[in-house]
Protein backbone atom coordinates (compact mmCIF):
# COMPACT_ATOMS: atom_id res chain seq x y z
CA UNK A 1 0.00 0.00 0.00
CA UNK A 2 1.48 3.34 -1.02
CA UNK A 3 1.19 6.10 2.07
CA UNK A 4 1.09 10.15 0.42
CA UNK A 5 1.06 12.65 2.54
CA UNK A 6 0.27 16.16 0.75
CA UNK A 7 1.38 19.11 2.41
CA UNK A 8 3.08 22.64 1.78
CA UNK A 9 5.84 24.82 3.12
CA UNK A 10 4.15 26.81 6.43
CA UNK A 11 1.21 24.86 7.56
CA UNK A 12 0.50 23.87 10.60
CA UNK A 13 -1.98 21.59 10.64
CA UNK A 14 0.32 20.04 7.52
CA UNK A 15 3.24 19.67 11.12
CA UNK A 16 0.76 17.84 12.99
CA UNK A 17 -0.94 15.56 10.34
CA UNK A 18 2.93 14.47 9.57
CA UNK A 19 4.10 13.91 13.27
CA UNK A 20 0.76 11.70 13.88
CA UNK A 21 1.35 9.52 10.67
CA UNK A 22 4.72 9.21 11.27
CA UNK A 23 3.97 7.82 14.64
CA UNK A 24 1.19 5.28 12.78
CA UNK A 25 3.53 4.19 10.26
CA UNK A 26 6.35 3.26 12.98
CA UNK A 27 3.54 1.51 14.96
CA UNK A 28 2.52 -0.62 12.01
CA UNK A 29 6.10 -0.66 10.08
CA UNK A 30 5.17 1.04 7.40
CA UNK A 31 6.71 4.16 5.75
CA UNK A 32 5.23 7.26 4.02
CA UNK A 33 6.09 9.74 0.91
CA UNK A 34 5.44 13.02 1.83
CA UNK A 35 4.88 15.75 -1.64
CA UNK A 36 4.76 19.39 -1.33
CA UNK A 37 2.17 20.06 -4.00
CA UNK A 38 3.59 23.74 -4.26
CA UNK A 39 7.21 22.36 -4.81
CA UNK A 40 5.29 19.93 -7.29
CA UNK A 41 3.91 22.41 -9.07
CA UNK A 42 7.23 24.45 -9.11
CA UNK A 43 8.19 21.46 -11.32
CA UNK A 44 5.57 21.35 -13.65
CA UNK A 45 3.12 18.91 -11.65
CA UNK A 46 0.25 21.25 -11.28
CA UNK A 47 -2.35 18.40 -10.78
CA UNK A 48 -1.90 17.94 -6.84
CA UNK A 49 -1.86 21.39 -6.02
CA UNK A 50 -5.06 22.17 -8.07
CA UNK A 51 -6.64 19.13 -7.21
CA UNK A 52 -5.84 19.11 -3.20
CA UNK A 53 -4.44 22.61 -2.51
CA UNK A 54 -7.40 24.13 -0.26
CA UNK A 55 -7.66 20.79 2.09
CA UNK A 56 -4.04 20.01 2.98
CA UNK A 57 -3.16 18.29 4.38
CA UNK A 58 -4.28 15.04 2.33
CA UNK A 59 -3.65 11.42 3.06
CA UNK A 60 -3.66 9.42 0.13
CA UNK A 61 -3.90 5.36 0.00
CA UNK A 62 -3.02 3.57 -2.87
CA UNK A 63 -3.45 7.36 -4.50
CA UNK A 64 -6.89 7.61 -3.49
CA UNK A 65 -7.94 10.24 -0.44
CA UNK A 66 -8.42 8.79 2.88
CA UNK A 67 -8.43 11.93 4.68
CA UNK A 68 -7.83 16.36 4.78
CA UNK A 69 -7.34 18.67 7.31
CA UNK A 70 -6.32 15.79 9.88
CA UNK A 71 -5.38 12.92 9.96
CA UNK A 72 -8.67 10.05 11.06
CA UNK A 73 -6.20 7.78 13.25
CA UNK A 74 -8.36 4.93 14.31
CA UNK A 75 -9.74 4.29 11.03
CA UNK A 76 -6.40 4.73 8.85
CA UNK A 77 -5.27 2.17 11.69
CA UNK A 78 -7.70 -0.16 11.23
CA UNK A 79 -7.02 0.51 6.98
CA UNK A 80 -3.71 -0.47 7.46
CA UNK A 81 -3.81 -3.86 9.18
């Protein structure tokens, strides 16, 4: 299962969201991708930041969104057993 965590540069809530998956992938021994969808679209990805840029941050499974804004621990647990 592929773990993407969208973010950008200066957000807060994009800090938090990373510390708690970090802690949930170390739990389950799993690791995660993180993408700054501003640095993305800096490089001529555009799609992330267009697509995602007014909810980060996003959680994506297997590329599709599990969850914005924060991350839902017990049930991205429970995904990831």
């Amino acid at each position: 299962m592929m773990i993407v965590l969208l973010t950008r540069s200066g957000c807060a809530a994009c800090v938090t969201a990373r510390e708690t998956l970090g802690e949930i992938c170390s739990d389950v021994g799993r690791e995660f991708t993180e993408i700054d969808v501003d640095d993305a679209a800096s490089t001529g990805d555009k799609t992330l930041r267009a697509e995602y840029g007014d909810r980060l941050p996003v959680l994506l499974l297997d590329d599709v969104e599990h969850s914005y804004w924060e991350i839902d621990e017990p049930r991205l647990r429970a995904d990831l057993r």
